[in-house]
C-alpha atoms as a PDB file:
ATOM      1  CA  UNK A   1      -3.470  -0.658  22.715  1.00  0.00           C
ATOM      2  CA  UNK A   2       0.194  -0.768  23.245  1.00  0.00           C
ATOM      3  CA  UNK A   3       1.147  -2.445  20.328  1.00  0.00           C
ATOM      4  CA  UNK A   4      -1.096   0.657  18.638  1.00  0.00           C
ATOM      5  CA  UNK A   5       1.048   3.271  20.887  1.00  0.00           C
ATOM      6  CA  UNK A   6       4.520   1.934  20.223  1.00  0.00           C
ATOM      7  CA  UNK A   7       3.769   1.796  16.226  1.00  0.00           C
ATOM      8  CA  UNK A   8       2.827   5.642  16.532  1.00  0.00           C
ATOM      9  CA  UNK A   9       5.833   6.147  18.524  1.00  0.00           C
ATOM     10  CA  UNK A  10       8.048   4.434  16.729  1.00  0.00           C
ATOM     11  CA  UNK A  11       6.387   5.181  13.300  1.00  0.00           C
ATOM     12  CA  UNK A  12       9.986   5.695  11.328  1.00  0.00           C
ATOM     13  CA  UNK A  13      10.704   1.682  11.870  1.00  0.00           C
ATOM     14  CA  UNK A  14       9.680  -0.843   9.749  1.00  0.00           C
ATOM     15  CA  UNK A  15       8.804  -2.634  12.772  1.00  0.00           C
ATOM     16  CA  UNK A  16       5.421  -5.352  12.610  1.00  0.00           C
ATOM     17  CA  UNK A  17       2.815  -5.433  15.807  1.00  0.00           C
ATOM     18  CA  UNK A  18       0.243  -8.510  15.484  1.00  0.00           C
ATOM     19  CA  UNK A  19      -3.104  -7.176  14.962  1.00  0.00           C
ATOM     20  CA  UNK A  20      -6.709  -8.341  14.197  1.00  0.00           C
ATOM     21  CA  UNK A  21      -9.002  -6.550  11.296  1.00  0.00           C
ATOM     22  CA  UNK A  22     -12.360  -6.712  10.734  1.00  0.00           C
ATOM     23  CA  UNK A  23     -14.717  -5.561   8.006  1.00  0.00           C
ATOM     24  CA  UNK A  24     -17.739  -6.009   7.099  1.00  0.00           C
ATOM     25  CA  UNK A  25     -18.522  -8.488   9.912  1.00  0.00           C
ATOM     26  CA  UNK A  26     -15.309 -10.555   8.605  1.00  0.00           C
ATOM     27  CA  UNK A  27     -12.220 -10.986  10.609  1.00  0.00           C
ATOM     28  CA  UNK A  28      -8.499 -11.774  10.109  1.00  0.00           C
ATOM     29  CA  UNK A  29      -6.801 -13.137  12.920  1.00  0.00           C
ATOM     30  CA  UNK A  30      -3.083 -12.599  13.679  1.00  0.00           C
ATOM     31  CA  UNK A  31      -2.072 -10.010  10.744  1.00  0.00           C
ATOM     32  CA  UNK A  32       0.898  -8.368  10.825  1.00  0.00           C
ATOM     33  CA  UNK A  33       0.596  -4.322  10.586  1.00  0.00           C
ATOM     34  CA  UNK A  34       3.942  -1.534  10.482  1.00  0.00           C
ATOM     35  CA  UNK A  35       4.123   1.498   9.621  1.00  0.00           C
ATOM     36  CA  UNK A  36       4.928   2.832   5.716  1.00  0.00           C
ATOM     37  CA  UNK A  37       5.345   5.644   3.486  1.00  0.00           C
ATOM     38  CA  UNK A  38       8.456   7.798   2.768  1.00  0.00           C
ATOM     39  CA  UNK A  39       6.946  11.411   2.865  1.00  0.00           C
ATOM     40  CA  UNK A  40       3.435  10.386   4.203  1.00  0.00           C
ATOM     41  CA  UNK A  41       5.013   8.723   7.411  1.00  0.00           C
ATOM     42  CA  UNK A  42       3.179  10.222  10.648  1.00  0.00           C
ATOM     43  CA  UNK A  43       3.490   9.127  14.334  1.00  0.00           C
ATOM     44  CA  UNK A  44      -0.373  11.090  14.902  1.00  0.00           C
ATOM     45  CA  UNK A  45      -2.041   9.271  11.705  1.00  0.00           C
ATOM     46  CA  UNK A  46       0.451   6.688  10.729  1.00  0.00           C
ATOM     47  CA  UNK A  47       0.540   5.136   6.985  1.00  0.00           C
ATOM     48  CA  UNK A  48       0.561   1.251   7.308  1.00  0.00           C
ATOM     49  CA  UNK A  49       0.582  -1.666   5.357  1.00  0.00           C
ATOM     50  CA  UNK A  50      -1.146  -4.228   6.700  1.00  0.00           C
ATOM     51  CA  UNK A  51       0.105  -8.193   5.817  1.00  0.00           C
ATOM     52  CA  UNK A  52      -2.305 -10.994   6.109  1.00  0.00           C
ATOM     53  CA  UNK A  53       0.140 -13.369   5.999  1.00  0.00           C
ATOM     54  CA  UNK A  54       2.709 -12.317   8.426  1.00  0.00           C
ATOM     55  CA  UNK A  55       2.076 -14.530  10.611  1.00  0.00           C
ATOM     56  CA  UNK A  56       0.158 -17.418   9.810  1.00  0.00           C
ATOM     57  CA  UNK A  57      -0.622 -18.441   5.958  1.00  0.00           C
ATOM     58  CA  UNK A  58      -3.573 -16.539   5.014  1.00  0.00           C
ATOM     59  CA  UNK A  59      -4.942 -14.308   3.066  1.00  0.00           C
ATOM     60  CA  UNK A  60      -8.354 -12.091   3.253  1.00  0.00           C
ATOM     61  CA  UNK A  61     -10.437 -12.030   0.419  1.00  0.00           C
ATOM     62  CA  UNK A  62      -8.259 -12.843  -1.879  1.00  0.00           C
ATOM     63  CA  UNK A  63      -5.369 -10.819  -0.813  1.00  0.00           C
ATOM     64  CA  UNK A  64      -2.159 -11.363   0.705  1.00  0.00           C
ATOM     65  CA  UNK A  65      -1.603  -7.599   1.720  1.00  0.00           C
ATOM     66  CA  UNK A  66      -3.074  -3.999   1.832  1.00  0.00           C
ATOM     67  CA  UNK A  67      -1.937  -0.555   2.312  1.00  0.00           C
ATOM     68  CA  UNK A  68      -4.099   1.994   4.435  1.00  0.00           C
ATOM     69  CA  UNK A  69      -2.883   4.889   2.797  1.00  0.00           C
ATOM     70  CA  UNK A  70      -2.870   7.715   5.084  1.00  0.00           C
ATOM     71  CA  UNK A  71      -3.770  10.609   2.747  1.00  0.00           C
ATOM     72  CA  UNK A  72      -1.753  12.899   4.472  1.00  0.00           C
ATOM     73  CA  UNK A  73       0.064  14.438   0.983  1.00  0.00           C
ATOM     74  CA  UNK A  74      -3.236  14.607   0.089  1.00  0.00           C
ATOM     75  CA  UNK A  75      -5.880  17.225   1.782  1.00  0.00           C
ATOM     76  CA  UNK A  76      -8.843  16.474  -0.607  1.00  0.00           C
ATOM     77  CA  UNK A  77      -8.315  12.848  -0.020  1.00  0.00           C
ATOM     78  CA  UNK A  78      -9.554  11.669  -3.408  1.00  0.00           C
ATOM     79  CA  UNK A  79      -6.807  12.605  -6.095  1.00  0.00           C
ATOM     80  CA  UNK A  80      -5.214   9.150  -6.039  1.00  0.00           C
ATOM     81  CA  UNK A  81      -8.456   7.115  -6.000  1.00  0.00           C
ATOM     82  CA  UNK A  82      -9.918   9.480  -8.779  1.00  0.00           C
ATOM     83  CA  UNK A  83      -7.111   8.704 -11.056  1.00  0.00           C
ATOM     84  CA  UNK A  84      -6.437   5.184 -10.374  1.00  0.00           C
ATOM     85  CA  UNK A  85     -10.647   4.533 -10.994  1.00  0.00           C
ATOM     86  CA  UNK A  86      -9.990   7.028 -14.711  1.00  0.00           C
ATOM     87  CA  UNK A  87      -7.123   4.433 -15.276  1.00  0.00           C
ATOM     88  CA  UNK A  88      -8.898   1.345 -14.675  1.00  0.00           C
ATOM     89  CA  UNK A  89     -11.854   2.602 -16.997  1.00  0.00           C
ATOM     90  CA  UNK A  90      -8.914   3.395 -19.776  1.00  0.00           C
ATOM     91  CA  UNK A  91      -7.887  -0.271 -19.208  1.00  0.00           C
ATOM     92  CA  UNK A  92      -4.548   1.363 -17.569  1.00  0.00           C
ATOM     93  CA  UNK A  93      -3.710  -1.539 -14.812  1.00  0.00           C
ATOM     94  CA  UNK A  94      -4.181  -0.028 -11.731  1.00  0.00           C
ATOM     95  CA  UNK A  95      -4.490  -1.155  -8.164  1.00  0.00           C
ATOM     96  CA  UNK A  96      -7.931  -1.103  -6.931  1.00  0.00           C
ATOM     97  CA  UNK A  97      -8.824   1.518  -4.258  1.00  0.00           C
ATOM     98  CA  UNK A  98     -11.246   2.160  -1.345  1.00  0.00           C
ATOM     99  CA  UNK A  99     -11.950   5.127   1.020  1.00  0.00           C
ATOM    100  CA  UNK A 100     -12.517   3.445   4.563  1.00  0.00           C
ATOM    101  CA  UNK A 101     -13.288   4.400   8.135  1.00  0.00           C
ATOM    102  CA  UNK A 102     -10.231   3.147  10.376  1.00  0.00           C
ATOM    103  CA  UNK A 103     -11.171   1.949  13.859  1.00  0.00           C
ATOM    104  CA  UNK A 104      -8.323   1.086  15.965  1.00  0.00           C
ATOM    105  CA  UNK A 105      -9.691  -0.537  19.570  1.00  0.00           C
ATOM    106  CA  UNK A 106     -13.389   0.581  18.741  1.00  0.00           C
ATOM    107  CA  UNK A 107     -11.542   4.862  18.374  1.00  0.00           C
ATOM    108  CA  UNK A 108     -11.724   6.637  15.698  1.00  0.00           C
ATOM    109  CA  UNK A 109      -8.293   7.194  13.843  1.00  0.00           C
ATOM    110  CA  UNK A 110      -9.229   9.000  10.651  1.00  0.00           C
ATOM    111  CA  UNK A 111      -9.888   8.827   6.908  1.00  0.00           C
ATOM    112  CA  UNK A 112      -7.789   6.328   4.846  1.00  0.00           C
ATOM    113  CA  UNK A 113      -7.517   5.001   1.310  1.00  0.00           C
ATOM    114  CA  UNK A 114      -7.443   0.995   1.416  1.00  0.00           C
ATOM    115  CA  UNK A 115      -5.128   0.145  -1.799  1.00  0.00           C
ATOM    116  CA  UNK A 116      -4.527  -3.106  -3.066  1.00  0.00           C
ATOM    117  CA  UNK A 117      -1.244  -4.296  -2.629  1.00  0.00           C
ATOM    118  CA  UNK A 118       0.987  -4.334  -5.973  1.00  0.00           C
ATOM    119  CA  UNK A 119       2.441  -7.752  -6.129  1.00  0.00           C
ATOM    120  CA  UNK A 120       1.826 -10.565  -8.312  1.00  0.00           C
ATOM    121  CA  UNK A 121      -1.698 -11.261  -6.928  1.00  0.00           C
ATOM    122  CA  UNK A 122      -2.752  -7.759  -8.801  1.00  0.00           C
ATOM    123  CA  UNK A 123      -0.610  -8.794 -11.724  1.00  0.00           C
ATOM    124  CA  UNK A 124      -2.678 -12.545 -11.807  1.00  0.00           C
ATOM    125  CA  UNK A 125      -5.572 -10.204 -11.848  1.00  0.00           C
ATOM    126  CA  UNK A 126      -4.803  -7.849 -14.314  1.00  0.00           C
ATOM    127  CA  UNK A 127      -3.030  -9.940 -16.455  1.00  0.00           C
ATOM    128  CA  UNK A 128      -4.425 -13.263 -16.401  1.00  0.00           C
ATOM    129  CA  UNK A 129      -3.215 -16.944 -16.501  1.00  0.00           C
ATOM    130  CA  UNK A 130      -1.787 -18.974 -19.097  1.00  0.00           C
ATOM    131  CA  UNK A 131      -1.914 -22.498 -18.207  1.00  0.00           C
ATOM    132  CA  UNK A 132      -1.943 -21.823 -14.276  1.00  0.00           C
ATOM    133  CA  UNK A 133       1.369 -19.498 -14.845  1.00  0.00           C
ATOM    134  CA  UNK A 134       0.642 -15.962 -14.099  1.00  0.00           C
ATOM    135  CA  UNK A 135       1.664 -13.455 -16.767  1.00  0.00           C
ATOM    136  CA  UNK A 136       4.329 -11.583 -14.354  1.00  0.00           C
ATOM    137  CA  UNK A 137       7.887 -12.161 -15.770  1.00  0.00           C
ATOM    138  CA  UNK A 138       8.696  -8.425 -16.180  1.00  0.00           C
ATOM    139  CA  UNK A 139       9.881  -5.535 -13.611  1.00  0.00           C
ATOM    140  CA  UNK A 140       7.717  -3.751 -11.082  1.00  0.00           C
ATOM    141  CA  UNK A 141       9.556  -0.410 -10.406  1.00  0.00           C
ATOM    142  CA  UNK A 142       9.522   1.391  -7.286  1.00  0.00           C
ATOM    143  CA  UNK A 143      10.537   5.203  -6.898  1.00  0.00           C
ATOM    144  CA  UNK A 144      13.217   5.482  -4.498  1.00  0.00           C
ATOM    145  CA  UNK A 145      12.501   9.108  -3.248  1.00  0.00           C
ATOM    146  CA  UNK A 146      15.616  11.332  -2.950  1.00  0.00           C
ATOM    147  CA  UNK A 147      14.559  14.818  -3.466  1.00  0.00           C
ATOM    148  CA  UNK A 148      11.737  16.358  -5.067  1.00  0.00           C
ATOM    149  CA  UNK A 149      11.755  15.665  -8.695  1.00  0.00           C
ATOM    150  CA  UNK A 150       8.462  16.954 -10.815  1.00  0.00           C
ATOM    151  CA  UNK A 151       9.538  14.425 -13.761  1.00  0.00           C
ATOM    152  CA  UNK A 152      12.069  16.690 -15.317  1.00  0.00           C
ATOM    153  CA  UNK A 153      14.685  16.062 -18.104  1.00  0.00           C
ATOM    154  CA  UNK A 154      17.697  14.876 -15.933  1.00  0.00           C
ATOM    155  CA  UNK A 155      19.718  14.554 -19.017  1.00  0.00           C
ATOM    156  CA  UNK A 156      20.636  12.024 -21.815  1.00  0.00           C
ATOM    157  CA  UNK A 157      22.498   9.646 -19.311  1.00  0.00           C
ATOM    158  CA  UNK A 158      20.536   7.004 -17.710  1.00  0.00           C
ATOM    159  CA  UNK A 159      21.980   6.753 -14.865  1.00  0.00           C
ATOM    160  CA  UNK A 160      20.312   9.786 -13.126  1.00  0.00           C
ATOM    161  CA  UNK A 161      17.117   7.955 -13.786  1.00  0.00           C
ATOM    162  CA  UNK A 162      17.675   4.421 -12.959  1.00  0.00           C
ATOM    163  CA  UNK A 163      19.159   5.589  -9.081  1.00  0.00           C
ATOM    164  CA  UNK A 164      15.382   6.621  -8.351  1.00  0.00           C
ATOM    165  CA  UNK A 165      13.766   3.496  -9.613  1.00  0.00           C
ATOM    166  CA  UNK A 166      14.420  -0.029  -8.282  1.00  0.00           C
ATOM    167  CA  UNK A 167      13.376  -3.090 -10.181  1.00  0.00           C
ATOM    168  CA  UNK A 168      10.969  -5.934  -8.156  1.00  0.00           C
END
Protein backbone atom coordinates (compact mmCIF):
# COMPACT_ATOMS: atom_id res chain seq x y z
CA UNK A 1 0.00 0.00 0.00
CA UNK A 2 2.72 2.49 0.37
CA UNK A 3 4.85 1.39 -2.18
CA UNK A 4 1.30 1.79 -4.37
CA UNK A 5 0.91 5.52 -2.81
CA UNK A 6 4.43 6.78 -3.35
CA UNK A 7 4.38 5.44 -7.19
CA UNK A 8 1.09 7.62 -7.64
CA UNK A 9 2.77 10.37 -5.94
CA UNK A 10 5.73 10.30 -7.44
CA UNK A 11 4.36 9.09 -10.87
CA UNK A 12 6.88 11.52 -13.08
CA UNK A 13 10.03 9.23 -11.75
CA UNK A 14 11.18 6.34 -13.26
CA UNK A 15 11.41 5.02 -9.89
CA UNK A 16 10.75 0.77 -9.33
CA UNK A 17 8.54 -0.46 -6.07
CA UNK A 18 8.73 -4.45 -5.63
CA UNK A 19 5.43 -5.84 -6.25
CA UNK A 20 3.63 -9.25 -6.59
CA UNK A 21 1.04 -10.04 -9.69
CA UNK A 22 -1.27 -12.52 -10.04
CA UNK A 23 -3.49 -13.78 -12.83
CA UNK A 24 -5.33 -16.31 -13.49
CA UNK A 25 -4.54 -18.09 -10.19
CA UNK A 26 -0.66 -17.65 -11.19
CA UNK A 27 1.70 -15.51 -9.29
CA UNK A 28 5.02 -13.66 -9.80
CA UNK A 29 6.89 -12.98 -6.85
CA UNK A 30 9.19 -9.95 -6.39
CA UNK A 31 8.52 -7.95 -9.84
CA UNK A 32 9.61 -4.76 -10.24
CA UNK A 33 6.71 -2.11 -11.29
CA UNK A 34 7.33 2.12 -12.13
CA UNK A 35 5.53 4.25 -13.60
CA UNK A 36 5.65 5.04 -17.73
CA UNK A 37 4.31 6.92 -20.51
CA UNK A 38 5.25 10.43 -21.80
CA UNK A 39 1.71 12.02 -22.38
CA UNK A 40 -0.33 9.16 -20.69
CA UNK A 41 1.60 9.62 -17.29
CA UNK A 42 -1.09 10.06 -14.35
CA UNK A 43 -0.51 10.16 -10.54
CA UNK A 44 -4.73 9.07 -10.20
CA UNK A 45 -4.41 6.05 -12.87
CA UNK A 46 -0.75 5.70 -13.41
CA UNK A 47 0.74 3.96 -16.76
CA UNK A 48 3.31 1.26 -15.64
CA UNK A 49 5.48 -1.18 -16.95
CA UNK A 50 5.77 -3.93 -15.03
CA UNK A 51 9.43 -6.09 -15.14
CA UNK A 52 9.49 -9.67 -14.16
CA UNK A 53 12.89 -9.74 -13.89
CA UNK A 54 13.83 -6.81 -11.86
CA UNK A 55 14.61 -8.42 -9.24
CA UNK A 56 15.20 -11.93 -9.34
CA UNK A 57 15.71 -13.89 -12.85
CA UNK A 58 12.37 -14.69 -14.03
CA UNK A 59 10.07 -14.37 -16.33
CA UNK A 60 6.06 -15.05 -16.44
CA UNK A 61 4.78 -16.93 -19.12
CA UNK A 62 7.17 -16.46 -21.30
CA UNK A 63 7.84 -12.87 -20.82
CA UNK A 64 10.41 -10.82 -19.37
CA UNK A 65 8.20 -7.57 -19.18
CA UNK A 66 4.71 -5.96 -19.74
CA UNK A 67 3.20 -2.64 -20.04
CA UNK A 68 -0.32 -1.88 -18.38
CA UNK A 69 -1.18 0.71 -20.64
CA UNK A 70 -3.30 3.17 -18.99
CA UNK A 71 -5.64 4.20 -21.82
CA UNK A 72 -5.86 7.52 -20.70
CA UNK A 73 -5.18 9.20 -24.52
CA UNK A 74 -7.64 6.94 -25.27
CA UNK A 75 -11.51 7.34 -24.03
CA UNK A 76 -12.95 4.37 -26.07
CA UNK A 77 -10.20 2.24 -24.77
CA UNK A 78 -9.97 -0.06 -27.78
CA UNK A 79 -8.29 1.97 -30.73
CA UNK A 80 -4.82 0.57 -30.04
CA UNK A 81 -5.86 -3.06 -29.43
CA UNK A 82 -8.22 -2.86 -32.56
CA UNK A 83 -5.40 -1.94 -34.76
CA UNK A 84 -2.62 -3.88 -33.40
CA UNK A 85 -5.23 -7.30 -33.68
CA UNK A 86 -6.02 -5.75 -37.85
CA UNK A 87 -2.11 -5.78 -38.01
CA UNK A 88 -1.43 -9.08 -36.70
CA UNK A 89 -4.20 -10.60 -39.09
CA UNK A 90 -2.27 -8.56 -42.11
CA UNK A 91 0.87 -10.39 -40.85
CA UNK A 92 2.07 -6.67 -39.74
CA UNK A 93 4.34 -7.68 -36.49
CA UNK A 94 2.66 -6.35 -33.76
CA UNK A 95 2.81 -6.71 -30.03
CA UNK A 96 0.11 -8.76 -28.67
CA UNK A 97 -2.58 -7.00 -26.56
CA UNK A 98 -5.10 -7.63 -23.73
CA UNK A 99 -7.84 -5.55 -21.99
CA UNK A 100 -7.51 -6.48 -18.16
CA UNK A 101 -9.09 -5.66 -14.83
CA UNK A 102 -6.23 -4.09 -12.52
CA UNK A 103 -6.49 -4.94 -8.83
CA UNK A 104 -4.04 -3.26 -6.73
CA UNK A 105 -4.34 -4.68 -2.80
CA UNK A 106 -7.73 -6.52 -3.67
CA UNK A 107 -9.18 -2.28 -5.00
CA UNK A 108 -10.22 -1.62 -7.97
CA UNK A 109 -7.87 0.75 -10.06
CA UNK A 110 -9.43 0.83 -13.51
CA UNK A 111 -9.41 -0.43 -17.10
CA UNK A 112 -5.97 -1.18 -18.70
CA UNK A 113 -4.52 -2.60 -21.89
CA UNK A 114 -1.80 -5.40 -20.97
CA UNK A 115 0.81 -5.04 -24.05
CA UNK A 116 3.55 -7.19 -24.64
CA UNK A 117 6.72 -5.76 -24.13
CA UNK A 118 8.74 -4.89 -27.50
CA UNK A 119 12.11 -6.39 -27.01
CA UNK A 120 13.76 -9.22 -28.54
CA UNK A 121 11.48 -11.84 -26.88
CA UNK A 122 8.56 -10.38 -29.38
CA UNK A 123 11.14 -10.22 -32.12
CA UNK A 124 12.12 -14.31 -31.33
CA UNK A 125 8.43 -14.59 -31.72
CA UNK A 126 7.69 -12.84 -34.65
CA UNK A 127 10.61 -13.54 -36.40
CA UNK A 128 11.79 -16.85 -35.59
CA UNK A 129 15.15 -18.69 -34.99
CA UNK A 130 17.83 -19.66 -37.18
CA UNK A 131 19.99 -22.10 -35.58
CA UNK A 132 19.11 -20.92 -31.87
CA UNK A 133 20.06 -17.13 -33.06
CA UNK A 134 17.09 -14.95 -33.03
CA UNK A 135 16.45 -12.95 -36.20
CA UNK A 136 16.92 -9.37 -34.35
CA UNK A 137 20.08 -7.65 -35.79
CA UNK A 138 18.23 -4.51 -37.00
CA UNK A 139 16.90 -1.17 -35.14
CA UNK A 140 13.85 -0.88 -32.93
CA UNK A 141 12.91 2.87 -33.04
CA UNK A 142 11.36 4.71 -30.36
CA UNK A 143 9.53 8.20 -30.81
CA UNK A 144 11.07 10.64 -28.65
CA UNK A 145 7.99 12.99 -28.14
CA UNK A 146 8.77 16.73 -28.46
CA UNK A 147 5.72 18.42 -29.63
CA UNK A 148 2.78 17.33 -31.38
CA UNK A 149 3.64 16.18 -34.78
CA UNK A 150 0.57 14.50 -36.96
CA UNK A 151 3.36 12.87 -39.37
CA UNK A 152 3.88 15.91 -41.48
CA UNK A 153 6.52 16.71 -44.20
CA UNK A 154 9.30 18.29 -41.98
CA UNK A 155 11.33 18.85 -45.02
CA UNK A 156 13.99 17.14 -47.28
CA UNK A 157 16.69 17.15 -44.43
CA UNK A 158 16.83 14.23 -42.23
CA UNK A 159 17.77 15.55 -39.46
CA UNK A 160 14.33 16.92 -38.31
CA UNK A 161 13.27 13.33 -38.43
CA UNK A 162 15.95 11.33 -36.92
CA UNK A 163 15.86 13.88 -33.44
CA UNK A 164 12.31 12.21 -32.76
CA UNK A 165 13.33 8.65 -33.27
CA UNK A 166 16.02 6.81 -31.27
CA UNK A 167 17.49 3.57 -32.45
CA UNK A 168 17.40 0.28 -29.77
Amino acid sequence: SADWAKLKEHFRENDYYPADLTWNGLTVRNAGIRSRGTGSRSGVKPGLRVDFNRYADQDFLGLKSVVLDNLTQDASGIHETVTMALYARLGIPAPREAHARLYVNNEYAGLYVIVESVDKDLLARVFGAIDGNTQNDGYLYEYNWEAEWHLEHLGDDLRPYKDRFDPK
